[in-house]
PDB file of N, CA and C in Angstrom:
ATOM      1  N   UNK A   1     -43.091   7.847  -1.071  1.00  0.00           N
ATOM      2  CA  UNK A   1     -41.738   7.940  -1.579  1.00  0.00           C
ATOM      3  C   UNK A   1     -41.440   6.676  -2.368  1.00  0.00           C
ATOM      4  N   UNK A   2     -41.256   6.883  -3.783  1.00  0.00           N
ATOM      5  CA  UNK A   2     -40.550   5.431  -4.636  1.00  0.00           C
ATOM      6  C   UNK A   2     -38.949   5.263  -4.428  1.00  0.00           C
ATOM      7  N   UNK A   3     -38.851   4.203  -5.108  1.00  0.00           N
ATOM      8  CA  UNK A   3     -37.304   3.826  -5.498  1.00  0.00           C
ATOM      9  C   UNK A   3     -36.909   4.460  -6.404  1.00  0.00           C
ATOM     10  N   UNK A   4     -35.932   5.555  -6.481  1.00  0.00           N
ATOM     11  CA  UNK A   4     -35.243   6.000  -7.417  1.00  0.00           C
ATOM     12  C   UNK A   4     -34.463   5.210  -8.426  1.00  0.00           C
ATOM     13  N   UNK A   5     -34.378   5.288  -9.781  1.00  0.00           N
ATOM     14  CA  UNK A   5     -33.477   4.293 -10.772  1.00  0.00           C
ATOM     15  C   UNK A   5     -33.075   5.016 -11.466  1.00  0.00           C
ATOM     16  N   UNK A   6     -31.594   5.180 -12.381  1.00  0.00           N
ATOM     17  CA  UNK A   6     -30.645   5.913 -13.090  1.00  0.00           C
ATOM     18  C   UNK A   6     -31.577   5.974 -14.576  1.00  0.00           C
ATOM     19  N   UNK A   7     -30.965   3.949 -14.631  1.00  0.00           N
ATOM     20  CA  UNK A   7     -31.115   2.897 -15.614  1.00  0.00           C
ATOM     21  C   UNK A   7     -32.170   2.183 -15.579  1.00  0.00           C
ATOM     22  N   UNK A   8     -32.540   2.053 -16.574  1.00  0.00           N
ATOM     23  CA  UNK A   8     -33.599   0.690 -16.361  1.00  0.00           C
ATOM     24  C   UNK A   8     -33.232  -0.707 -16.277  1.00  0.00           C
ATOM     25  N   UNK A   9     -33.584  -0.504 -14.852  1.00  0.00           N
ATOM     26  CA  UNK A   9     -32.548  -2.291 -14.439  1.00  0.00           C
ATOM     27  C   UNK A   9     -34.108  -2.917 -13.737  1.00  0.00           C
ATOM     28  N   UNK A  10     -33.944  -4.341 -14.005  1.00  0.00           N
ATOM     29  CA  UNK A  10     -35.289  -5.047 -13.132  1.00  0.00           C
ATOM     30  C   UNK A  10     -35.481  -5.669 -11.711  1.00  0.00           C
ATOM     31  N   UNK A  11     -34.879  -4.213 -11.075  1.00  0.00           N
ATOM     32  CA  UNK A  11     -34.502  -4.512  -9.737  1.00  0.00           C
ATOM     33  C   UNK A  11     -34.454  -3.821  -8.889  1.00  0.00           C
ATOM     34  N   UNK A  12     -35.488  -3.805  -7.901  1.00  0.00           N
ATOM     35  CA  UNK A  12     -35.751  -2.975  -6.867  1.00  0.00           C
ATOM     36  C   UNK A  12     -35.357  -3.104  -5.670  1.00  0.00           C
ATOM     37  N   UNK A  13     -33.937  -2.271  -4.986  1.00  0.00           N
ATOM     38  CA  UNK A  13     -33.841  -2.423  -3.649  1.00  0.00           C
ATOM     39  C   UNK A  13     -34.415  -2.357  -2.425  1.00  0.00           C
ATOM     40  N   UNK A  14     -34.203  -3.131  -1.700  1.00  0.00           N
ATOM     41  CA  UNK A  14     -35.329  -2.775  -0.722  1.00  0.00           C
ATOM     42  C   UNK A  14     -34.678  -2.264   0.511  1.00  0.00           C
ATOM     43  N   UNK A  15     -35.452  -1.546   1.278  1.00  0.00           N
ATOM     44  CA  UNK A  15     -35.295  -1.063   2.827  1.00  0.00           C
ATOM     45  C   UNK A  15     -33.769   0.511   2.247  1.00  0.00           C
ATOM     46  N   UNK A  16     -32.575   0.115   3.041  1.00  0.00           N
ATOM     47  CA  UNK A  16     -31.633   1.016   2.899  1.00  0.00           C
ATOM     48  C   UNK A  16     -30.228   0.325   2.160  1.00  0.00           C
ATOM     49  N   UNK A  17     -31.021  -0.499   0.779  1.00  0.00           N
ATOM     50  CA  UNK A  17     -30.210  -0.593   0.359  1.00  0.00           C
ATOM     51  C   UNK A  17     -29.811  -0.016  -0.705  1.00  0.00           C
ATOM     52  N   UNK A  18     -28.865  -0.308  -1.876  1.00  0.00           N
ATOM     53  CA  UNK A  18     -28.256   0.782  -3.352  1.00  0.00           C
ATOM     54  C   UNK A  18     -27.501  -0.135  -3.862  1.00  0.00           C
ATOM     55  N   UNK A  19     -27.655  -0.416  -4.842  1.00  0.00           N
ATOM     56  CA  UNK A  19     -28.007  -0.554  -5.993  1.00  0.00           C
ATOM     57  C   UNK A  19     -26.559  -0.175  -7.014  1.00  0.00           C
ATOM     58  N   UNK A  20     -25.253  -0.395  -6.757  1.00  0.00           N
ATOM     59  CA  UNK A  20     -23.974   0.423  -7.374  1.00  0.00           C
ATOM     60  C   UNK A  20     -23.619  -0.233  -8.845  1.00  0.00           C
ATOM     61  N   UNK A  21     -23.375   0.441  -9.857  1.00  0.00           N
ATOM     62  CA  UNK A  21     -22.508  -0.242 -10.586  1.00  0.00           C
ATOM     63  C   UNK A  21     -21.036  -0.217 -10.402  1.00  0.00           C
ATOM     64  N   UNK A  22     -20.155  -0.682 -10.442  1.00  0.00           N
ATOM     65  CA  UNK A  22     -18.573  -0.355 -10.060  1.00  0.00           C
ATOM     66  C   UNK A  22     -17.982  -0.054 -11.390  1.00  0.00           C
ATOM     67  N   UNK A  23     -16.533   0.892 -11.131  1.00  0.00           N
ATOM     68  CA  UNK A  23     -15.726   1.436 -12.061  1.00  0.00           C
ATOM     69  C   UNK A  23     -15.091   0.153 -12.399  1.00  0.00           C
ATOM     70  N   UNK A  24     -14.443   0.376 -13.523  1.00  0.00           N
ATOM     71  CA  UNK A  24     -13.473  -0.802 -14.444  1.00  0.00           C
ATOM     72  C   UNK A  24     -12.457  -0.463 -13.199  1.00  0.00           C
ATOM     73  N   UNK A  25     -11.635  -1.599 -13.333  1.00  0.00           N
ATOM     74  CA  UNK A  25     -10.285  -1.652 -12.604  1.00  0.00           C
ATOM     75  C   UNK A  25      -9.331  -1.326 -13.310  1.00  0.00           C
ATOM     76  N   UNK A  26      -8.442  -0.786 -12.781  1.00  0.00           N
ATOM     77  CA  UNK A  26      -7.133  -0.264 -13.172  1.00  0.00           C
ATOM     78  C   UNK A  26      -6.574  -1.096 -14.517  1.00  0.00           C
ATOM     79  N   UNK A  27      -6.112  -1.171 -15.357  1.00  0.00           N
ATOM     80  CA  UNK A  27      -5.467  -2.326 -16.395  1.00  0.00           C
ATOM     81  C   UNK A  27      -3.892  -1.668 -16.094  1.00  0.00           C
ATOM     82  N   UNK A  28      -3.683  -0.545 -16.031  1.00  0.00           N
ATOM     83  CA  UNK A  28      -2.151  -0.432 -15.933  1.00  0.00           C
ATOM     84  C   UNK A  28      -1.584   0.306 -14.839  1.00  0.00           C
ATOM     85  N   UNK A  29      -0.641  -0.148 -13.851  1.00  0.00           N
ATOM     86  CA  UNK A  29      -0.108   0.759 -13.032  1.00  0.00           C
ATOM     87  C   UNK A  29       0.245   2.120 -13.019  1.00  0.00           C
ATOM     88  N   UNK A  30       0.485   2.815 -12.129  1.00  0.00           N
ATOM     89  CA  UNK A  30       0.997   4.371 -12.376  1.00  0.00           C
ATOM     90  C   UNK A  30       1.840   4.398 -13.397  1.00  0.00           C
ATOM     91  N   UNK A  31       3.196   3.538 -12.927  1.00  0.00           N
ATOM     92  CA  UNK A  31       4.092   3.655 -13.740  1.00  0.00           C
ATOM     93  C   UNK A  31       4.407   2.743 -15.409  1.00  0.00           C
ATOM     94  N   UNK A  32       2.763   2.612 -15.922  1.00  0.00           N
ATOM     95  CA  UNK A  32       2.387   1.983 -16.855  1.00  0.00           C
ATOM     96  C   UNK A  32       2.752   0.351 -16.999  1.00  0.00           C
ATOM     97  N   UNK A  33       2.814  -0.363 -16.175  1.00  0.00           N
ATOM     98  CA  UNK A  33       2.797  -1.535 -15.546  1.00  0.00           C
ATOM     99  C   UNK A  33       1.510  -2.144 -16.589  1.00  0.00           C
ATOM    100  N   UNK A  34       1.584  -2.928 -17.504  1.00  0.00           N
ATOM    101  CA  UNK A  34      -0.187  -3.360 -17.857  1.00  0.00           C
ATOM    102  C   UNK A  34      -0.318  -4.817 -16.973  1.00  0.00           C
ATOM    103  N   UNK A  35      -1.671  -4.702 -16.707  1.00  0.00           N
ATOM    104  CA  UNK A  35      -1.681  -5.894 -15.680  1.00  0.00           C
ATOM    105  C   UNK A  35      -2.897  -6.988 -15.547  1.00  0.00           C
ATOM    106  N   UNK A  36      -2.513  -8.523 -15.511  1.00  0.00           N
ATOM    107  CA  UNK A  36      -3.519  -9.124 -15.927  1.00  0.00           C
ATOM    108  C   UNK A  36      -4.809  -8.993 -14.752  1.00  0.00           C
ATOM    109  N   UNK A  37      -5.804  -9.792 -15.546  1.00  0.00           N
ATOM    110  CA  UNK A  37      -7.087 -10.106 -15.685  1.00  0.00           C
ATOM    111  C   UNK A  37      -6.995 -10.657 -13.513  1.00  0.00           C
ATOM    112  N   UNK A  38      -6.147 -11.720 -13.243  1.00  0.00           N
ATOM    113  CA  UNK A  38      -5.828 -11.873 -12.179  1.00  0.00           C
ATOM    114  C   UNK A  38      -5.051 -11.003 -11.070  1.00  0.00           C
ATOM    115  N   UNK A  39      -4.674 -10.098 -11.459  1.00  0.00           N
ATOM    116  CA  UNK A  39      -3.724  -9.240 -10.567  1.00  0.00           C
ATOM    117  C   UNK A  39      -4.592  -8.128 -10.528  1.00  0.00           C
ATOM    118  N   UNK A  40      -5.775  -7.444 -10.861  1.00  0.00           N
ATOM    119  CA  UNK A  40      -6.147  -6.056 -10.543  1.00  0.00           C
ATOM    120  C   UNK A  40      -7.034  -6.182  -9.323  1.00  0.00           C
ATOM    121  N   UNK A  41      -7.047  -5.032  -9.110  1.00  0.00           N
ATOM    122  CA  UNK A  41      -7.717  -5.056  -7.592  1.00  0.00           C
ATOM    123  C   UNK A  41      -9.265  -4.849  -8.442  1.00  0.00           C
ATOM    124  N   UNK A  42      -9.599  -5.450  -7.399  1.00  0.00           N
ATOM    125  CA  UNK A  42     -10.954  -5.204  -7.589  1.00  0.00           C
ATOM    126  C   UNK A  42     -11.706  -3.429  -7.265  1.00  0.00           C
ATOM    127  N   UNK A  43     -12.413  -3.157  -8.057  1.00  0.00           N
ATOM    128  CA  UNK A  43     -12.750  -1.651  -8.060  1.00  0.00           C
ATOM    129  C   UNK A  43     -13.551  -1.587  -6.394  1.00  0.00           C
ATOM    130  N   UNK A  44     -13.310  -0.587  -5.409  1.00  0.00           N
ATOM    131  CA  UNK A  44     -14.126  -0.404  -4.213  1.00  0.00           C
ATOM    132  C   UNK A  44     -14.862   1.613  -4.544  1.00  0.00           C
ATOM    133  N   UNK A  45     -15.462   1.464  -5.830  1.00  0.00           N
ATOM    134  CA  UNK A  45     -15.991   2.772  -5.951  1.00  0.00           C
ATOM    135  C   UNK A  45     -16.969   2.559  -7.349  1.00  0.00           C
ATOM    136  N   UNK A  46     -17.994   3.092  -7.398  1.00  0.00           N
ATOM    137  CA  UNK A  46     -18.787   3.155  -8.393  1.00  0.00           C
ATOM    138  C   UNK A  46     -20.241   3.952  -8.221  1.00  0.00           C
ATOM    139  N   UNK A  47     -20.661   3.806  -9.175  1.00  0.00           N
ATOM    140  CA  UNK A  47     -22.461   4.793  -9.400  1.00  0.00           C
ATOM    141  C   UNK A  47     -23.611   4.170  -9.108  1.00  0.00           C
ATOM    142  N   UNK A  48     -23.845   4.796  -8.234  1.00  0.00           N
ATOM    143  CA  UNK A  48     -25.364   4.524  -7.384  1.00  0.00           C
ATOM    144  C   UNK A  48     -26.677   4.475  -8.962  1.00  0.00           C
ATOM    145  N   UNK A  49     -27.205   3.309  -8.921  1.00  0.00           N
ATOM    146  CA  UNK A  49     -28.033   2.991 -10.530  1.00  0.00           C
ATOM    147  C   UNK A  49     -29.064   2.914  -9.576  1.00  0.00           C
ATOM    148  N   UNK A  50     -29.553   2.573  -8.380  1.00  0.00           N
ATOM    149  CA  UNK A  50     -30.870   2.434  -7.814  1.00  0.00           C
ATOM    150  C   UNK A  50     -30.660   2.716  -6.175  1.00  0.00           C
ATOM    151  N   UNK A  51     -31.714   2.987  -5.519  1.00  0.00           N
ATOM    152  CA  UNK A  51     -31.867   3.078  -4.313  1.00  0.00           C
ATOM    153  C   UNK A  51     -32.950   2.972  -3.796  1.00  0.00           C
ATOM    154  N   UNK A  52     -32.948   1.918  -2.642  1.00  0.00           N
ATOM    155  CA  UNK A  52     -34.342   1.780  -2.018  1.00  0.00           C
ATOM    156  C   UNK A  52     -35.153   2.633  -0.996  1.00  0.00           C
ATOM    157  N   UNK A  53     -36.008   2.511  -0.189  1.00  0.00           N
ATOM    158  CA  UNK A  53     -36.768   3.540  -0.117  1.00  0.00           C
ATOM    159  C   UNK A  53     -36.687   4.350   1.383  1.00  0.00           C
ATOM    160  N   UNK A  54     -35.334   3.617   1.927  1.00  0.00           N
ATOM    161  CA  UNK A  54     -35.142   3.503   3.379  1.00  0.00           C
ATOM    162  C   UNK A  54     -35.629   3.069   4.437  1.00  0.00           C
ATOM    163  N   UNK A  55     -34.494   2.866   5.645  1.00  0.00           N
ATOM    164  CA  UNK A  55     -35.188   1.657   6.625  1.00  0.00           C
ATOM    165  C   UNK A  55     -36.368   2.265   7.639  1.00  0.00           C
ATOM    166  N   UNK A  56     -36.799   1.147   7.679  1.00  0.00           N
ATOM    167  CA  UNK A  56     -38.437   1.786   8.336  1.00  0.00           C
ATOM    168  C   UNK A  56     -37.541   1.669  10.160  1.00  0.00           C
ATOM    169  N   UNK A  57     -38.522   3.018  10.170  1.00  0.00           N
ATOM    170  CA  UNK A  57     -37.729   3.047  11.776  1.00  0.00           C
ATOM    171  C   UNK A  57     -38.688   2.488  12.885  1.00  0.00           C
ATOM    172  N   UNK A  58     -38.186   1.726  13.779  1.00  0.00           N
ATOM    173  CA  UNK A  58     -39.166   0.562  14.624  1.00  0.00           C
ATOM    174  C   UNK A  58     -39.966   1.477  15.722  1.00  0.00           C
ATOM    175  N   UNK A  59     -39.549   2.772  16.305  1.00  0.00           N
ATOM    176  CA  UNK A  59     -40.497   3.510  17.076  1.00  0.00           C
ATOM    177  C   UNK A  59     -41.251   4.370  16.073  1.00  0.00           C
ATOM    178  N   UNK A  60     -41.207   5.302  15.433  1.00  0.00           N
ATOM    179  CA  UNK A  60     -41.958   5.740  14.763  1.00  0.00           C
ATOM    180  C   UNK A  60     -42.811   5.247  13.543  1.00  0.00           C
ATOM    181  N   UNK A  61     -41.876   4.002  13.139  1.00  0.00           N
ATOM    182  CA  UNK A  61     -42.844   3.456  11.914  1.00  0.00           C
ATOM    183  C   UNK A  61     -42.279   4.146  10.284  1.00  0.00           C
ATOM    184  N   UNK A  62     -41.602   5.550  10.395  1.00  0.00           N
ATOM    185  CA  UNK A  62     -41.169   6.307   9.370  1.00  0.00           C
ATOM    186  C   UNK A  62     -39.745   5.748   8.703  1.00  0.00           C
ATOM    187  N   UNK A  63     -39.884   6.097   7.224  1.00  0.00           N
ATOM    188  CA  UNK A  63     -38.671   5.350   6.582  1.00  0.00           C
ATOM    189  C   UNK A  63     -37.629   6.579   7.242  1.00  0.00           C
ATOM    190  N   UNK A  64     -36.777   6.107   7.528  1.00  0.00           N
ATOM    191  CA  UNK A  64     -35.426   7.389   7.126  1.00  0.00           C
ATOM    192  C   UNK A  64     -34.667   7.605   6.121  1.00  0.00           C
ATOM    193  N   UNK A  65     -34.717   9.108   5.816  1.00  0.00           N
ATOM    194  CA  UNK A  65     -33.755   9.297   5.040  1.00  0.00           C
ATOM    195  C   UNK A  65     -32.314   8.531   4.411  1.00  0.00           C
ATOM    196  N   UNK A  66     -32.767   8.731   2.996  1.00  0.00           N
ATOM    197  CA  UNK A  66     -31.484   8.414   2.664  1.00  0.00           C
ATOM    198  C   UNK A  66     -30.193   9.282   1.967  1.00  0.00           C
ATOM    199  N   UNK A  67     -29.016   8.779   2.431  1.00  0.00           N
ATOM    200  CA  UNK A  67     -27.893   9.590   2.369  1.00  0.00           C
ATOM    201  C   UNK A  67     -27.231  10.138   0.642  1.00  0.00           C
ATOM    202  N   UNK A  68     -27.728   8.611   0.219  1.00  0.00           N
ATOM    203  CA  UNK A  68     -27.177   8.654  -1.135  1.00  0.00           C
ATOM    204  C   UNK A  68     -28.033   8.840  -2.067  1.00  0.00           C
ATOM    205  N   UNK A  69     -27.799   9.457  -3.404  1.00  0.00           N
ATOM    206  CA  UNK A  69     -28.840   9.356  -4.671  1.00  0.00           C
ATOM    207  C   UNK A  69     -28.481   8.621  -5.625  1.00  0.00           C
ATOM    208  N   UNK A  70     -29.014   8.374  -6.590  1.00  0.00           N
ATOM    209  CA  UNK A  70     -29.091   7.914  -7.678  1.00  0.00           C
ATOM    210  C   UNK A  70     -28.280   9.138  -8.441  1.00  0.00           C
ATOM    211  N   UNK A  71     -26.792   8.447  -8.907  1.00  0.00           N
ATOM    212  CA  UNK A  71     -26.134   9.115  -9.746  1.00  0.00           C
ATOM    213  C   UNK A  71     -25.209   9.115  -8.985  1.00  0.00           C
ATOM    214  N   UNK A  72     -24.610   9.273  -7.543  1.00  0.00           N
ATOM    215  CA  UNK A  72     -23.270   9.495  -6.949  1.00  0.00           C
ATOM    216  C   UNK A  72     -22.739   8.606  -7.411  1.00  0.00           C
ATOM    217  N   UNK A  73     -21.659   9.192  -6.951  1.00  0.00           N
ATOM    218  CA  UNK A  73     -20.072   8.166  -7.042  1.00  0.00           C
ATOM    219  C   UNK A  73     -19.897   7.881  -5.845  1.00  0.00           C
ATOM    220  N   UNK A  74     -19.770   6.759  -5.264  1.00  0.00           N
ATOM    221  CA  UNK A  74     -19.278   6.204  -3.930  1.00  0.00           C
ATOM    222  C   UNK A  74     -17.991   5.273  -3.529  1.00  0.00           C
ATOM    223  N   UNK A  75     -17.758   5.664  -2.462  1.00  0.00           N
ATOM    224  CA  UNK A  75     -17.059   4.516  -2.085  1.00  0.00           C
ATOM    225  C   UNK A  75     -17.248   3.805  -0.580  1.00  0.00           C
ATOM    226  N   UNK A  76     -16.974   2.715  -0.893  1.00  0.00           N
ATOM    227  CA  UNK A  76     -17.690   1.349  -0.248  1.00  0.00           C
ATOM    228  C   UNK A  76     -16.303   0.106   0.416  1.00  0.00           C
ATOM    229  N   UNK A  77     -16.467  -0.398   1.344  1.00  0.00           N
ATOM    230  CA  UNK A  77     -15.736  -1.257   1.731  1.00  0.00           C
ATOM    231  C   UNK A  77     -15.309  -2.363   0.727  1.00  0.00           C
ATOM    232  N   UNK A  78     -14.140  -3.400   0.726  1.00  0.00           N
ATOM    233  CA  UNK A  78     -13.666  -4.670   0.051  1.00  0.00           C
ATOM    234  C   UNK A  78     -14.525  -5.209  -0.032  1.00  0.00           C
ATOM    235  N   UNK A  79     -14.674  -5.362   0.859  1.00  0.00           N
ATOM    236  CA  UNK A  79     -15.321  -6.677   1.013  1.00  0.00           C
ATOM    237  C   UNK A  79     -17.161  -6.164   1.340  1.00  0.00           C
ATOM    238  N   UNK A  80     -17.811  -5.306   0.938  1.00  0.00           N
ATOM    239  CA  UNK A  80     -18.827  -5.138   1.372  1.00  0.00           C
ATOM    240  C   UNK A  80     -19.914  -5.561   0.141  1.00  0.00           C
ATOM    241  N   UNK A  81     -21.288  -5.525   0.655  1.00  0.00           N
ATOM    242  CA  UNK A  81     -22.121  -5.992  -0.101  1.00  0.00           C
ATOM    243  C   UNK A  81     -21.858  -7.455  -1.052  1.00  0.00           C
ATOM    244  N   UNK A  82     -23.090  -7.455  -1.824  1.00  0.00           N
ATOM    245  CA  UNK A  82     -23.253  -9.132  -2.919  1.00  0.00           C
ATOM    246  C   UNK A  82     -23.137  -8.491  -4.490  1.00  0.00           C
ATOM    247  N   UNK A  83     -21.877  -8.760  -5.017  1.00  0.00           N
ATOM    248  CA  UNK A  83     -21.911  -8.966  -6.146  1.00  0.00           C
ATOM    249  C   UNK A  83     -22.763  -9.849  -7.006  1.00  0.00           C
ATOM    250  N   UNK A  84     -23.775  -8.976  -8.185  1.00  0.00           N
ATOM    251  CA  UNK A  84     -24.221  -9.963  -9.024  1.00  0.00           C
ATOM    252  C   UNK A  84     -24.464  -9.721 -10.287  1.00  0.00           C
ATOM    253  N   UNK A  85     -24.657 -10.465 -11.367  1.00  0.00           N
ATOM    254  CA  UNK A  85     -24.875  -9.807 -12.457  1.00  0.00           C
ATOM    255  C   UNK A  85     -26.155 -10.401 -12.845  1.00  0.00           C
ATOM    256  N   UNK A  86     -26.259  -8.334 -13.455  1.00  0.00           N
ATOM    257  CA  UNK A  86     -27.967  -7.992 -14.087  1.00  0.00           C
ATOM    258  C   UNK A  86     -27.765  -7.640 -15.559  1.00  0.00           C
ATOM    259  N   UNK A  87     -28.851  -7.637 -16.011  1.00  0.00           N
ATOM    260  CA  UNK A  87     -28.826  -7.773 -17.064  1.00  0.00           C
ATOM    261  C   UNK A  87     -27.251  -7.839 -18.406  1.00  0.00           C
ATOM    262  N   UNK A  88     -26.118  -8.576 -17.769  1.00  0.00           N
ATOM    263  CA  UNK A  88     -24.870  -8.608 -18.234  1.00  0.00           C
ATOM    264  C   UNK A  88     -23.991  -7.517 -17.881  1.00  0.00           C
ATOM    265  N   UNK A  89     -24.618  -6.871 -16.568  1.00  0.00           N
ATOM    266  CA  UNK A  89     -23.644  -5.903 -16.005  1.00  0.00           C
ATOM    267  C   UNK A  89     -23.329  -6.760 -14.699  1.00  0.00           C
ATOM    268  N   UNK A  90     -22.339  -6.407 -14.304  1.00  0.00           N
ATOM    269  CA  UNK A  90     -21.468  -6.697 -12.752  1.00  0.00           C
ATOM    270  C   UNK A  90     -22.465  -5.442 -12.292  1.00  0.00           C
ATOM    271  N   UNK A  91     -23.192  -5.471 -11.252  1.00  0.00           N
ATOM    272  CA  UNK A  91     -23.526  -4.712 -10.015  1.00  0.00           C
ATOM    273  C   UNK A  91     -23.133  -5.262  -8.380  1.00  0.00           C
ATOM    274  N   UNK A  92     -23.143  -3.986  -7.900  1.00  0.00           N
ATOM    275  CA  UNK A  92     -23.209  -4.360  -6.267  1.00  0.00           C
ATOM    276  C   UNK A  92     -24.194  -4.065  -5.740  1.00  0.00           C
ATOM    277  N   UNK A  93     -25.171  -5.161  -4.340  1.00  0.00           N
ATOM    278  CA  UNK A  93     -26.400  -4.578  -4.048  1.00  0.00           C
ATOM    279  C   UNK A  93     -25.847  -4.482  -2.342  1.00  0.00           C
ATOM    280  N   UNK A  94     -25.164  -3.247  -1.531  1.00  0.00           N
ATOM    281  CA  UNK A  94     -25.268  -2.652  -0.304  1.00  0.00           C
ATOM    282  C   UNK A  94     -26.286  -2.201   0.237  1.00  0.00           C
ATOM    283  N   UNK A  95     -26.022  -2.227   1.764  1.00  0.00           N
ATOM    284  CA  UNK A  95     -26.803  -1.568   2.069  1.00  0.00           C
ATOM    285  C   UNK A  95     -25.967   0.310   2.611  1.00  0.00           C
ATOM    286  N   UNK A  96     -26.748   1.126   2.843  1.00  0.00           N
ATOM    287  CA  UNK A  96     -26.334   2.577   2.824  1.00  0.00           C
ATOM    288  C   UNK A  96     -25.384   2.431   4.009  1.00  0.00           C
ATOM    289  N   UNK A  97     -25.263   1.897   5.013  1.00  0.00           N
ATOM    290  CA  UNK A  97     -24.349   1.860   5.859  1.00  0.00           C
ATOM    291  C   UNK A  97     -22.912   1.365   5.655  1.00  0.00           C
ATOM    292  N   UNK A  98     -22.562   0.433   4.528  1.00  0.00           N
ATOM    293  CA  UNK A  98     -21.571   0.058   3.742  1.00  0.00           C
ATOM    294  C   UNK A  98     -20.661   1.052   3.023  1.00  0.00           C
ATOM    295  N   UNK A  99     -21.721   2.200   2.422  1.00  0.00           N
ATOM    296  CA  UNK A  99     -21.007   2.991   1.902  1.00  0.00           C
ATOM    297  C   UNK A  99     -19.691   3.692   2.895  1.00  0.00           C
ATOM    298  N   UNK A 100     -19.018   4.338   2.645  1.00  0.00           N
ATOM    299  CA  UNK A 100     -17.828   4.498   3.186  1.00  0.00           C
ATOM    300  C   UNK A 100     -17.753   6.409   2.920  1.00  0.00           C
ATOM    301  N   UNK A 101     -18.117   7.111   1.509  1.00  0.00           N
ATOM    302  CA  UNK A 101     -17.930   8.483   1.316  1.00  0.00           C
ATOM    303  C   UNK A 101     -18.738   8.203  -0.020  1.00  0.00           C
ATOM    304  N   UNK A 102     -19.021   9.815  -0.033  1.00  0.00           N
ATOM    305  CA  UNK A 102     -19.509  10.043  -0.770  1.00  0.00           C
ATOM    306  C   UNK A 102     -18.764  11.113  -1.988  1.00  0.00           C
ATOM    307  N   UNK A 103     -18.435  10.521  -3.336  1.00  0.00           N
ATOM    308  CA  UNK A 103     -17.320  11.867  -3.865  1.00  0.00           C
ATOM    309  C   UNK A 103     -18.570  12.915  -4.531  1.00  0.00           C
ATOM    310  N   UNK A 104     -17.469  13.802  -4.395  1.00  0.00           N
ATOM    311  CA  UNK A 104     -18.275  15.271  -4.654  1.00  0.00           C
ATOM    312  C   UNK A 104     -17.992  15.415  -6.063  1.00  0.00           C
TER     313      UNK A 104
END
C-alpha cells in the first residue's frame, strides 16, 4: 500500500497522518462586515492533498485502515496538528485522529 497524493507536493506523511490544505478564511461577515488580516478566524476545514500509509498495529504488525482519502473535505480541531509552509502553500500535517468529520 503507497501514500496517496492529490498534488505534487515533496512530502510524504508518515504512519496515520494527512496531509490538509485549509480553506481561505472568511474576509467578510454574514452581514457583510469586511474584516482584517488580524480578526479572521483561522480556517478549521480543508482538502486532504496527501495521506500516509497508516498506523502499524503493535499485535498484528498490520497497517490499519485509513478513514480519510485524498480529496475530502475535512474538519479538524483549532488547535490541532503543525502548520507549515510547502512549496508557498500554508498546509496542515495531522494525524487521522485529529480529524473531527468528514463532509460529504
Amino acid at each position: 500500500m503507497g501514500v496517496a497524493t492529490a498534488k505534487k507536493i515533496n512530502i510524504r506523511p508518515l504512519e496515520d497522518r494527512i496531509v490538509v490544505e485549509p480553506f481561505e478564511a472568511e474576509e467578510r461577515t454574514a452581514g457583510g462586515i469586511v474584516l482584517p488580516d488580524s480578526a479572521r478566524e483561522k480556517p478549521m476545514m480543508g482538502k486532504v492533498i496527501a495521506v500516509g500509509p497508516g498506523k502499524l498495529m503493535e499485535k498484528s504488525g498490520e497497517r490499519a485502515t485509513m478513514s480519510v482519502r485524498v480529496g475530502d473535505t475535512v474538519l479538524y480541531g483549532k488547535y490541532s496538528g503543525t502548520e507549515i509552509e510547502l512549496n508557498g502553500d500554508d498546509v496542515v500535517i495531522l494525524r487521522e485522529s485529529d480529524v473531527l468529520a468528514v463532509r460529504d
